[in-house]
Every structure is written in C-alpha cells, then in structure tokens.
N, C-alpha and C. Protein backbone atom coordinates (compact mmCIF):
# COMPACT_ATOMS: atom_id res chain seq x y z
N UNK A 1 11.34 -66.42 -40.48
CA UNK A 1 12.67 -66.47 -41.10
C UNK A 1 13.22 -67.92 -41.07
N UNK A 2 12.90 -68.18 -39.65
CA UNK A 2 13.41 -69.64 -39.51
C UNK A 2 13.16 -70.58 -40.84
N UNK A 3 11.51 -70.56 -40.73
CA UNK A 3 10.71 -71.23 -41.46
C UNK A 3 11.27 -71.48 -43.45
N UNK A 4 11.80 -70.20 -43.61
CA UNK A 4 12.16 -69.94 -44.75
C UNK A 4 13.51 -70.56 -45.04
N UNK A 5 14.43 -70.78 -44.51
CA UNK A 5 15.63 -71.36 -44.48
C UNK A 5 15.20 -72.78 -44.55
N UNK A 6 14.85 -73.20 -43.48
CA UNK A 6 14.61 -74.89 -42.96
C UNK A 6 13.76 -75.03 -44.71
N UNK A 7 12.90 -74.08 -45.62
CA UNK A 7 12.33 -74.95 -46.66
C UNK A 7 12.59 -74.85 -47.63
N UNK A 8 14.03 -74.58 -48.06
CA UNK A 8 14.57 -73.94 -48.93
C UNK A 8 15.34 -75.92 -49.49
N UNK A 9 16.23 -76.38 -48.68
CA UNK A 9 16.87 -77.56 -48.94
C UNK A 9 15.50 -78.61 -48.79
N UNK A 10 14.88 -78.67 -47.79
CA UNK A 10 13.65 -79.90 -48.41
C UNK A 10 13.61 -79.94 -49.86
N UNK A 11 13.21 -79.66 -50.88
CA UNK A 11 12.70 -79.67 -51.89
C UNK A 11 14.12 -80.06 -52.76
N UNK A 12 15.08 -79.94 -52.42
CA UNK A 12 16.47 -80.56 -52.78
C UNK A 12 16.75 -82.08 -52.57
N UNK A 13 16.15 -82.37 -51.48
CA UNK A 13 16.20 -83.67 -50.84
C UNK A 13 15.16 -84.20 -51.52
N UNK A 14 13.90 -83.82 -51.62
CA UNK A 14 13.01 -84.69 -52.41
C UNK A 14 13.40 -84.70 -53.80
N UNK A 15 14.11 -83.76 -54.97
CA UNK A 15 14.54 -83.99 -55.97
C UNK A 15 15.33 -85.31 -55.57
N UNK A 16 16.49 -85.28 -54.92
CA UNK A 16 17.23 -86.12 -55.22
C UNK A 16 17.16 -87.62 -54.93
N UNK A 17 15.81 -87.51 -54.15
CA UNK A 17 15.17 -89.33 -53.74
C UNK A 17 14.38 -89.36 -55.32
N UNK A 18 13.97 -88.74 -55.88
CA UNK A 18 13.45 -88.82 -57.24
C UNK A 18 14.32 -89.49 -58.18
N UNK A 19 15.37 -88.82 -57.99
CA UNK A 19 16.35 -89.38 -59.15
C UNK A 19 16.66 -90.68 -58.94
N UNK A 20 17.72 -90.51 -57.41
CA UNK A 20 17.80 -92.63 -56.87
C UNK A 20 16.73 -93.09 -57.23
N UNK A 21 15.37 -92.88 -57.47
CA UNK A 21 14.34 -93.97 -58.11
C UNK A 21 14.71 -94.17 -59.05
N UNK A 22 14.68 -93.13 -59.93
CA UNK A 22 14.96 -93.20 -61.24
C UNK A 22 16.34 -94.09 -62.33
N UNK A 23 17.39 -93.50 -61.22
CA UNK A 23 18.12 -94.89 -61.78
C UNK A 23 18.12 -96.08 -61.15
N UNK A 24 17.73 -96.21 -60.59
CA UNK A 24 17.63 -97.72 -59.81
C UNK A 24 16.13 -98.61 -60.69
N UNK A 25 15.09 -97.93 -61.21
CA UNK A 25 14.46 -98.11 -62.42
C UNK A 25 15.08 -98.31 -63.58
N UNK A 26 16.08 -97.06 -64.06
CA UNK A 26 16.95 -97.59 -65.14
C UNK A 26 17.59 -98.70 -65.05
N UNK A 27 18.44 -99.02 -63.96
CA UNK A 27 19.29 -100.11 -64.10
C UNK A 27 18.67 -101.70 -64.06
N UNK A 28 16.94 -101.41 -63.25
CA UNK A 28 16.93 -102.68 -63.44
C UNK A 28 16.26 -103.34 -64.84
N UNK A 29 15.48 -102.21 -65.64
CA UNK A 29 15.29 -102.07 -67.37
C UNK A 29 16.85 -102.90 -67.91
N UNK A 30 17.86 -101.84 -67.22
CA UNK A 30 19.09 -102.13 -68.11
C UNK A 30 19.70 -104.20 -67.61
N UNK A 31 19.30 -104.31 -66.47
CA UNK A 31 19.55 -105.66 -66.11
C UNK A 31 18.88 -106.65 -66.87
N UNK A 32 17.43 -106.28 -67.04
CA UNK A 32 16.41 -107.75 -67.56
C UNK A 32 17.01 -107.43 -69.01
N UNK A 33 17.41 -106.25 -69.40
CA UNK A 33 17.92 -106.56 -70.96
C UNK A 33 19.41 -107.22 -71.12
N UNK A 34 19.98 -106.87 -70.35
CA UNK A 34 21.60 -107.35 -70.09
C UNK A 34 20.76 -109.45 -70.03
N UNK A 35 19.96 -109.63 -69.35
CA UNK A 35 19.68 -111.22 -68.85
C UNK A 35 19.00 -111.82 -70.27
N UNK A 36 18.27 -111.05 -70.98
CA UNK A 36 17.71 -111.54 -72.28
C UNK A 36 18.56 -111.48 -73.34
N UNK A 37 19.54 -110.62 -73.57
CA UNK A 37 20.49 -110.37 -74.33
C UNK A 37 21.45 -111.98 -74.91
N UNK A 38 21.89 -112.14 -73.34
CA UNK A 38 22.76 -113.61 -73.89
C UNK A 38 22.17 -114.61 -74.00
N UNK A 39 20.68 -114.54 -73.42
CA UNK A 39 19.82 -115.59 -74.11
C UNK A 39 19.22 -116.03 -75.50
N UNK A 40 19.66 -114.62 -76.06
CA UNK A 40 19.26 -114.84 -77.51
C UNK A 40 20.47 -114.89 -78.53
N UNK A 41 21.82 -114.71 -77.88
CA UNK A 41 22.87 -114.56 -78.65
C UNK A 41 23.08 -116.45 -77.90
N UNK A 42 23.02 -117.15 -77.70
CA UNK A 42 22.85 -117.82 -77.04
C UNK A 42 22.46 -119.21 -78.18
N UNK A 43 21.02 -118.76 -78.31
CA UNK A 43 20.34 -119.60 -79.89
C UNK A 43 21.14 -119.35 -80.95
C-alpha cells in the first residue's frame, strides 16, 4: 500500500523537471534570436 502511494507523485515530479528543461531550452532558442535580431536590424 505504502509502495503505491509513495509512486503515484514520482512520476509528477519527473514530468515537471521535463518541462523546466523544456523552457529553459525555449528561452535560450528565444535569447540567441532576441541577440541576432538587433544585429541585423542593425545593418
């Protein structure tokens, strides 16, 4: 019973370290484009 409780939220916790990757991937996509952006408005 124990066992069943305690593994119910793991798999919640690993979703949600998935996602913090995920935007922390997005944002840094969204950064190198934000850094190239005024380099070409720039020329």
């Amino acid at each position: 019973m124990a066992s069943g409780t305690l593994a119910e939220p793991v798999p919640v916790v690993e979703t949600n370290q998935i996602d913090q990757d995920g935007l922390r991937r997005r944002r840094r996509r969204a950064n190198l484009q934000r850094l190239e952006r005024p380099i070409t408005l720039r020329r």
